[in-house]
Protein backbone atom coordinates (compact mmCIF):
# COMPACT_ATOMS: atom_id res chain seq x y z
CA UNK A 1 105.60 -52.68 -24.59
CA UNK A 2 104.44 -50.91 -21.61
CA UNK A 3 100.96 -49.94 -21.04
CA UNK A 4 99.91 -47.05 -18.74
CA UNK A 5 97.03 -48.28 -17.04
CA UNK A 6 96.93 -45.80 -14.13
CA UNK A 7 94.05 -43.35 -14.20
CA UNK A 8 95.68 -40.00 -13.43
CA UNK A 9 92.85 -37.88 -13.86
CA UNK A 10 91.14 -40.33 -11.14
CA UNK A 11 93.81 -38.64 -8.81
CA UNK A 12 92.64 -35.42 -9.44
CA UNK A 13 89.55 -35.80 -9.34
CA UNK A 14 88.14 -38.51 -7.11
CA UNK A 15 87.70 -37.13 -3.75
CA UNK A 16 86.48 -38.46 -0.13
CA UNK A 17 83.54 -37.49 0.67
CA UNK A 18 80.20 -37.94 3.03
CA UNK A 19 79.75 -38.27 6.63
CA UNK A 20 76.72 -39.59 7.87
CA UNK A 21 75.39 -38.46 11.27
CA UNK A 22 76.94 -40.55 14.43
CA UNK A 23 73.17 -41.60 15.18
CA UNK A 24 72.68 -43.10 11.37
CA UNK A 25 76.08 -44.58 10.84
CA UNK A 26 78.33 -46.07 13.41
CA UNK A 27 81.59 -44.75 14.08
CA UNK A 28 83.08 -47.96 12.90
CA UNK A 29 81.18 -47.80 9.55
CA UNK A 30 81.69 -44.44 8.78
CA UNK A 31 85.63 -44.91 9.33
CA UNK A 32 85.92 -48.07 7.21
CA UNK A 33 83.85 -46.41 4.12
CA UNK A 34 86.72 -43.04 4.88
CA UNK A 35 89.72 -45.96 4.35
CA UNK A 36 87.48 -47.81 1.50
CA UNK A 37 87.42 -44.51 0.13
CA UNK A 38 90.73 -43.22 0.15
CA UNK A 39 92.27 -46.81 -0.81
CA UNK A 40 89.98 -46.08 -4.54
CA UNK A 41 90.69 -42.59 -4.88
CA UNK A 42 93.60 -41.59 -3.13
CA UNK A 43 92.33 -38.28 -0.85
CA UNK A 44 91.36 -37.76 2.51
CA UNK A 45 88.02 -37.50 4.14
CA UNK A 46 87.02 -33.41 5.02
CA UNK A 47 83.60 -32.74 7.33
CA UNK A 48 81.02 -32.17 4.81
CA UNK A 49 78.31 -34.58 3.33
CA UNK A 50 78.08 -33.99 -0.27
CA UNK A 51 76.15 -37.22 -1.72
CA UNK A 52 76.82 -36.52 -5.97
CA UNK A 53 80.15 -35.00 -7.44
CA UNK A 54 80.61 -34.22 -11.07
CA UNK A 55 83.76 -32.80 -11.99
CA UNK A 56 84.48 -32.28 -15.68
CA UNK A 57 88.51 -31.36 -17.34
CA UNK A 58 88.73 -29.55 -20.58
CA UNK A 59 91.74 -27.79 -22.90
CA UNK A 60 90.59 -25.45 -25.37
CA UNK A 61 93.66 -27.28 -27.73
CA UNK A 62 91.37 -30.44 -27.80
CA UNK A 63 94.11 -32.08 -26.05
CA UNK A 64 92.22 -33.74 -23.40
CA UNK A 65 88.88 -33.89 -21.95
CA UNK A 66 87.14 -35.99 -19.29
CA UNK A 67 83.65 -35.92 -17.18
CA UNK A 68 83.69 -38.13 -13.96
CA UNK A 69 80.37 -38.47 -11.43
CA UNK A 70 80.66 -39.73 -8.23
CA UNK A 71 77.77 -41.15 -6.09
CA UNK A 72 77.58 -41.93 -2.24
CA UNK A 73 75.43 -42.82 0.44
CA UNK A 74 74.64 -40.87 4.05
CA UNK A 75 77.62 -43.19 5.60
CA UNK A 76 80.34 -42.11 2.96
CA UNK A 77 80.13 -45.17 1.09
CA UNK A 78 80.97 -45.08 -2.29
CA UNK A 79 78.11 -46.06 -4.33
CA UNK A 80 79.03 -46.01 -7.96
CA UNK A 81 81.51 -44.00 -9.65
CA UNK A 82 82.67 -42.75 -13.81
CA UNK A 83 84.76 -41.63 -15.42
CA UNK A 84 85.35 -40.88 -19.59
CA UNK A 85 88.32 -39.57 -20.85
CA UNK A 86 90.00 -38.52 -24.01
CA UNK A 87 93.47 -37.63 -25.04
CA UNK A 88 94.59 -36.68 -28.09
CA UNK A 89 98.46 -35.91 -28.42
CA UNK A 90 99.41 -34.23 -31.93
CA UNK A 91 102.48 -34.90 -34.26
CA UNK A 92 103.82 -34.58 -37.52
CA UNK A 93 102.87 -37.51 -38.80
CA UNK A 94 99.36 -37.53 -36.92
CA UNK A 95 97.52 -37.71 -34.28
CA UNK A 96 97.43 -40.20 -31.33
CA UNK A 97 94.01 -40.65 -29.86
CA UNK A 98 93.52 -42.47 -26.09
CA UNK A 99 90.23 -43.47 -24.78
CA UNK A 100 89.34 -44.64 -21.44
CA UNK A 101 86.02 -45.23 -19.58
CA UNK A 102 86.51 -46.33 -15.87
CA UNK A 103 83.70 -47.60 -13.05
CA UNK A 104 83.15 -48.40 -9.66
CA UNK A 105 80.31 -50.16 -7.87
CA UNK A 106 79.50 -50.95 -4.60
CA UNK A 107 78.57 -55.25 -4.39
CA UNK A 108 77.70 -57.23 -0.62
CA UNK A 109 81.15 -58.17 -1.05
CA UNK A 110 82.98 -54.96 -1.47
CA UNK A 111 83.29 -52.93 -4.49
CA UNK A 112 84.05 -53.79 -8.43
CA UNK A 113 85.46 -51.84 -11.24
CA UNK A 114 85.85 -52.10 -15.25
CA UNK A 115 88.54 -50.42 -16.54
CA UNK A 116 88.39 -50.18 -20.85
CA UNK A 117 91.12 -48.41 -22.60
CA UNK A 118 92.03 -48.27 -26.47
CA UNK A 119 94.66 -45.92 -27.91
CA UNK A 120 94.71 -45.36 -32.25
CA UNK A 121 97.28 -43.56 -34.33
CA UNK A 122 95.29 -41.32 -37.23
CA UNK A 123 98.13 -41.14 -39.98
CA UNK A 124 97.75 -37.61 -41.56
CA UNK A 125 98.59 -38.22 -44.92
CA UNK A 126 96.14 -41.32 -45.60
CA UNK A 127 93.84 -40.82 -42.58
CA UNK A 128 94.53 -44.52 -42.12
CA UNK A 129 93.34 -45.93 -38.16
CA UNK A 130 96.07 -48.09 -36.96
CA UNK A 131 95.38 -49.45 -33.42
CA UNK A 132 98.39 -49.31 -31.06
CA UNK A 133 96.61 -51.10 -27.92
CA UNK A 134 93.60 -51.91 -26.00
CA UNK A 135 92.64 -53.22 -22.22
CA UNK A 136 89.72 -54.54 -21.05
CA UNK A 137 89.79 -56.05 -16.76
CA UNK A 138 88.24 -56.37 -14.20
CA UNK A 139 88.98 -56.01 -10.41
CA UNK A 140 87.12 -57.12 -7.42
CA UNK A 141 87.94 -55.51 -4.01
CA UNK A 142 87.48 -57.65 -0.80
CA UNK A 143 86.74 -56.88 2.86
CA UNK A 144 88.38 -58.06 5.82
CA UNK A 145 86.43 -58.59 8.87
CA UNK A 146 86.91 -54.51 9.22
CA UNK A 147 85.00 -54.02 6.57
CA UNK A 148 88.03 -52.62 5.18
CA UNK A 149 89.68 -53.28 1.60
CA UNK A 150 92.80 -55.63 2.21
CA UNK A 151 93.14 -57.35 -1.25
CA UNK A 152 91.57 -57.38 -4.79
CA UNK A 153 92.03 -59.71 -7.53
CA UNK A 154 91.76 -59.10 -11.25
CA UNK A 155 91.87 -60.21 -14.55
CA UNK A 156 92.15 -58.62 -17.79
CA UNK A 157 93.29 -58.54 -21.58
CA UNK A 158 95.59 -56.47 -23.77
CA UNK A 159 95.59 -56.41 -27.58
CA UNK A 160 98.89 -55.10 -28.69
CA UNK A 161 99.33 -55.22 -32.45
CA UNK A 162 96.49 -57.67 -32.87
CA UNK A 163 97.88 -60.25 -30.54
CA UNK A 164 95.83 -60.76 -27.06
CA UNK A 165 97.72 -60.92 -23.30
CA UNK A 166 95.12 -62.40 -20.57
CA UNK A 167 96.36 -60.82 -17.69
CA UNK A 168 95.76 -62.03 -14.32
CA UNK A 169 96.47 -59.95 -10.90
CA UNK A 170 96.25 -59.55 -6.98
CA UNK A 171 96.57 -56.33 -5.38
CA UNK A 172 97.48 -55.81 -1.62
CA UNK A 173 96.60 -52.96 0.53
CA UNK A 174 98.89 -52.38 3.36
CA UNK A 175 97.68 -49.98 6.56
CA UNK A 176 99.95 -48.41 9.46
CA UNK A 177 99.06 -48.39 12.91
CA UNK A 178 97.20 -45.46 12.62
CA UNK A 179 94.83 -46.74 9.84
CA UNK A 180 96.56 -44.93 7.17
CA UNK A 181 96.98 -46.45 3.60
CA UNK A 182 100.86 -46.95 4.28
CA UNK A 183 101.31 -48.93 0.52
CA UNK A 184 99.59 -50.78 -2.54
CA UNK A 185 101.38 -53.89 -4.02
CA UNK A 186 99.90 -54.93 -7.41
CA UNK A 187 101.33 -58.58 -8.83
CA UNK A 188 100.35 -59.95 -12.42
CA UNK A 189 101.72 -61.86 -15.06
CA UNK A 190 102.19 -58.64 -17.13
CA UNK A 191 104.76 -56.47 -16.39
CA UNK A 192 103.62 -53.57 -17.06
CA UNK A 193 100.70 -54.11 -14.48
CA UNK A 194 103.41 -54.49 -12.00
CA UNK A 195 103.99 -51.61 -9.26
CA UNK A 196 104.62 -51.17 -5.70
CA UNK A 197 103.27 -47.61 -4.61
CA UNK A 198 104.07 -46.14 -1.02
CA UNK A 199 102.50 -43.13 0.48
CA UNK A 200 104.09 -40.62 2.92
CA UNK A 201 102.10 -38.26 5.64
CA UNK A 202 102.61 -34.95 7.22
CA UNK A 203 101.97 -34.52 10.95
CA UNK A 204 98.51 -33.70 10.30
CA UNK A 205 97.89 -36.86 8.50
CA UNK A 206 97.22 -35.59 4.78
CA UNK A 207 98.98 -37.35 2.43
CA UNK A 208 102.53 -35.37 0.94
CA UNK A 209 103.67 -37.75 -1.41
CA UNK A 210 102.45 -40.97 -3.39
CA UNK A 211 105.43 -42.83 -5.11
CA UNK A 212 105.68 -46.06 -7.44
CA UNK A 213 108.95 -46.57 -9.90
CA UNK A 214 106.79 -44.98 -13.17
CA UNK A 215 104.67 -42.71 -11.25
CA UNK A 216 105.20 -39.45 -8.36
CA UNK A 217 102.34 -37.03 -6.92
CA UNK A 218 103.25 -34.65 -4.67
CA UNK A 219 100.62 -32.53 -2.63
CA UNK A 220 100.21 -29.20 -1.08
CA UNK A 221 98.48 -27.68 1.47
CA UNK A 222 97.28 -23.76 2.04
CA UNK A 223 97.27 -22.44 5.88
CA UNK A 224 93.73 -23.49 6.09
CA UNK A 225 94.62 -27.03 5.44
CA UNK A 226 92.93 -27.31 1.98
CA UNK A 227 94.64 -29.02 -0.82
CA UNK A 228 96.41 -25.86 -3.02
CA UNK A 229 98.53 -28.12 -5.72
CA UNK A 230 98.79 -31.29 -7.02
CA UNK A 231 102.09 -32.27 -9.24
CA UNK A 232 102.01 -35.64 -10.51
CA UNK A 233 104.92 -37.24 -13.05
CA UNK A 234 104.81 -40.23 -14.81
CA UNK A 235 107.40 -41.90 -16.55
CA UNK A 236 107.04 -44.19 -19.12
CA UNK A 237 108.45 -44.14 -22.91
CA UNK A 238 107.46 -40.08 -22.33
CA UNK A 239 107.81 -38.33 -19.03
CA UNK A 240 104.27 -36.52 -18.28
CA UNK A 241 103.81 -33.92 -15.78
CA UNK A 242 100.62 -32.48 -14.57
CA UNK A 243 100.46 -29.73 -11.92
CA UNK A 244 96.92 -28.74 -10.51
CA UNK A 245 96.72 -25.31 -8.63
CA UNK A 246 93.51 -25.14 -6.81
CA UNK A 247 91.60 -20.98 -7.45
CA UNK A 248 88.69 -21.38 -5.93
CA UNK A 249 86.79 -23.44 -2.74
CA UNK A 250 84.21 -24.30 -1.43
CA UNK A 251 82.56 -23.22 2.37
CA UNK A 252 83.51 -26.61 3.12
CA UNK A 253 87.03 -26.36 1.51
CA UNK A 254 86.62 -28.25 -1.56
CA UNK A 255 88.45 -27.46 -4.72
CA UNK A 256 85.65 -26.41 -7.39
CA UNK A 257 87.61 -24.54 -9.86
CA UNK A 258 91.89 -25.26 -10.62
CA UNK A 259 94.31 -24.84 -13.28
CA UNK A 260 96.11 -27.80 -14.94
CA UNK A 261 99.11 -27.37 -16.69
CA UNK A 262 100.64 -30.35 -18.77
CA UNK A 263 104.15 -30.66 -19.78
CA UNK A 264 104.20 -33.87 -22.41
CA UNK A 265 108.33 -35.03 -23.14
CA UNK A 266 109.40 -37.10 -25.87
CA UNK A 267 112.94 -38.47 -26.76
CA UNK A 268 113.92 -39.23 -29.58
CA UNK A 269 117.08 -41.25 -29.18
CA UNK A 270 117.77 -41.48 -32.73
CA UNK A 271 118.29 -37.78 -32.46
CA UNK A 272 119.44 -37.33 -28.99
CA UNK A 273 116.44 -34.40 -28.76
CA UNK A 274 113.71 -34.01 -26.45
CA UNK A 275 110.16 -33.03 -27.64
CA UNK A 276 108.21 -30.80 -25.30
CA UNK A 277 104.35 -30.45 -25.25
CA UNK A 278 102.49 -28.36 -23.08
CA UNK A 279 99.01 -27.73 -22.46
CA UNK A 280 96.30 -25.93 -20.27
CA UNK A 281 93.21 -27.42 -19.08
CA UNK A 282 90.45 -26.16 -16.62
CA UNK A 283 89.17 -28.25 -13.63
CA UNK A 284 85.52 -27.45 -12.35
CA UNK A 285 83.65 -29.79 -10.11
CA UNK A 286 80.09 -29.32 -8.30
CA UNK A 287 79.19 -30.98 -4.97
CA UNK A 288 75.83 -31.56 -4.62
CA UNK A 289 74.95 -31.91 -0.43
C-alpha cells in the first residue's frame, strides 16, 4: 500500500524569506541559509526581511483546513517551523479523515523535523473508526563544510492495518553549478518513501517545474516576476490536482491572499468510472517584518 507522505500544502505555503543586512550576516551565511531554505520549502529567496509568517488554508465544504507558522532569524535562517492539517474526503459509505502535524527546527548540526500522520475511515451507517494508516519519523538534515544541506537521514514507522513497518532512509541533495537545487534523491527500505525529484529553471532562475514519478508542480510568473499560479498533481491510487492563483501581494511581492481549487479523481476499476471531487479553498498569509 502506498503512503503519501509528501506535504503539499508545505509547497504552497512555505516560503523563503529574510535577509539580514551585509554588515550583520556575511554574504556567505546569508546565501547558505537562501539554499537551506529553499532545499525545506521549495521557493526562492525575494528582498524583504519578514522574521514570522502565518499562513492559514480553509474550504467552506470542511474539506480541508491547515494553519502553518514560520519563524526566522535576521540572516534568513530558518528557526522553527508548523504546520497542522486536516482533510476530510466524503463518500457514500463515509467519510475519510487525514491528519498531519509537521515541524522544523534549527539544531548546531543543521535542522530536524517530525513528521506525524494518521488517516481513519468514519463508516456512516455504524459510525464505526477504522484506522487505514499512520506515520511517525524523523529526519535529520546535515551540513557540508558550506554550511549547506547535502544529505539527511531518517527513520520512521508505519502502521498499516495494525501491523508496524520501521522505515529507515537517506536523502541526497544535489546542486548545479550555479548553486541551484538541481535534484532530491530519497532511498528507504519502504517503497513508498522512495522518489527521485528534479527541478527545472527559467533564465531568471525561479523554479518552472518540480517533477518526481507520483508528484508534478508547475509554476508561474506575472511580468513583475511574482509567483501568479501554482498547479501541483499527484498521483497515487487517486490523481489530485491543486491549482493556486495568487489575487493579491504584498509591497514586497508576496502572495497574501490566493484561490485554491482542488480536483480529487477516483477510479473505480470494477466499474471502469472515474469519480471527480472538487473543492475551493482560500489561502491568506501575514508577514510580519
Amino acid at each position: 500500500m502506498a503512503i503519501k507522505r509528501n506535504l503539499p500544502f508545505l509547497s504552497l505555503l512555505f516560503i523563503y524569506l529574510p535577509h539580514g543586512h551585509t554588515a550583520e550576516c556575511p554574504s556567505q551565511l546569508i546565501e547558505a541559509n537562501k539554499r537551506n531554505t529553499f532545499a525545506l520549502v521549495n521557493h526562492v529567496a525575494l528582498d524583504d526581511r519578514p522574521l514570522k509568517i502565518k499562513t492559514e488554508l480553509s474550504s467552506e465544504d470542511n474539506h480541508i483546513h491547515a494553519l502553518s507558522r514560520m519563524t526566522f532569524d535576521r540572516c534568513g535562517a530558518l528557526i522553527n517551523a508548523t504546520l497542522i492539517q486536516e482533510k476530510n474526503d466524503l463518500s457514500a459509505k463515509g467519510v475519510t479523515t487525514t491528519r498531519t502535524d509537521f515541524s522544523i527546527r534549527k539544531e548546531d548540526y543543521g535542522w530536524s523535523s517530525v513528521l506525524k500522520m494518521d488517516s481513519e475511515f468514519a463508516e456512516k451507517a455504524t459510525s464505526k473508526l477504522n484506522q487505514l494508516f499512520a506515520i511517525n519519523s524523523q529526519d535529520l538534515f546535515m551540513l557540508d563544510d558550506r554550511g549547506v544541506f547535502h544529505k539527511s537521514f531518517g527513520k520512521s514507522e508505519m502502521v498499516i492495518q495494525n501491523k508496524t513497518y520501521p522505515g529507515v532512509a537517506t536523502t541526497l541533495f544535489n546542486w548545479d553549478t550555479d548553486g541551484r537545487l538541481s535534484s532530491v534523491k530519497r532511498m528507504s527500505n519502504i517503497a513508498s518513501d522512495r522518489s527521485n525529484t528534479e527541478l527545472t529553471y527559467d533564465s531568471f532562475g525561479r523554479v518552472i517545474r518540480k517533477e518526481s514519478a507520483a508528484e508534478k508542480e508547475m509554476h508561474q510568473y506575472d511580468s513583475l516576476g511574482r509567483e501568479l499560479s501554482l498547479t501541483k498533481i499527484t498521483t497515487y491510487f487517486t490523481t489530485e490536482k491543486t491549482v493556486k492563483t495568487c489575487q493579491q501581494w504584498n509591497k514586497y511581492g508576496r502572495c497574501i491572499l490566493a484561490k485554491q481549487h482542488m480536483t480529487l479523481t477516483i477510479k473505480n476499476d470494477k466499474r471502469g468510472e472515474e469519480n471527480v471531487e472538487e473543492h475551493d479553498a482560500v489561502l491568506k498569509s501575514t508577514y510580519t517584518y
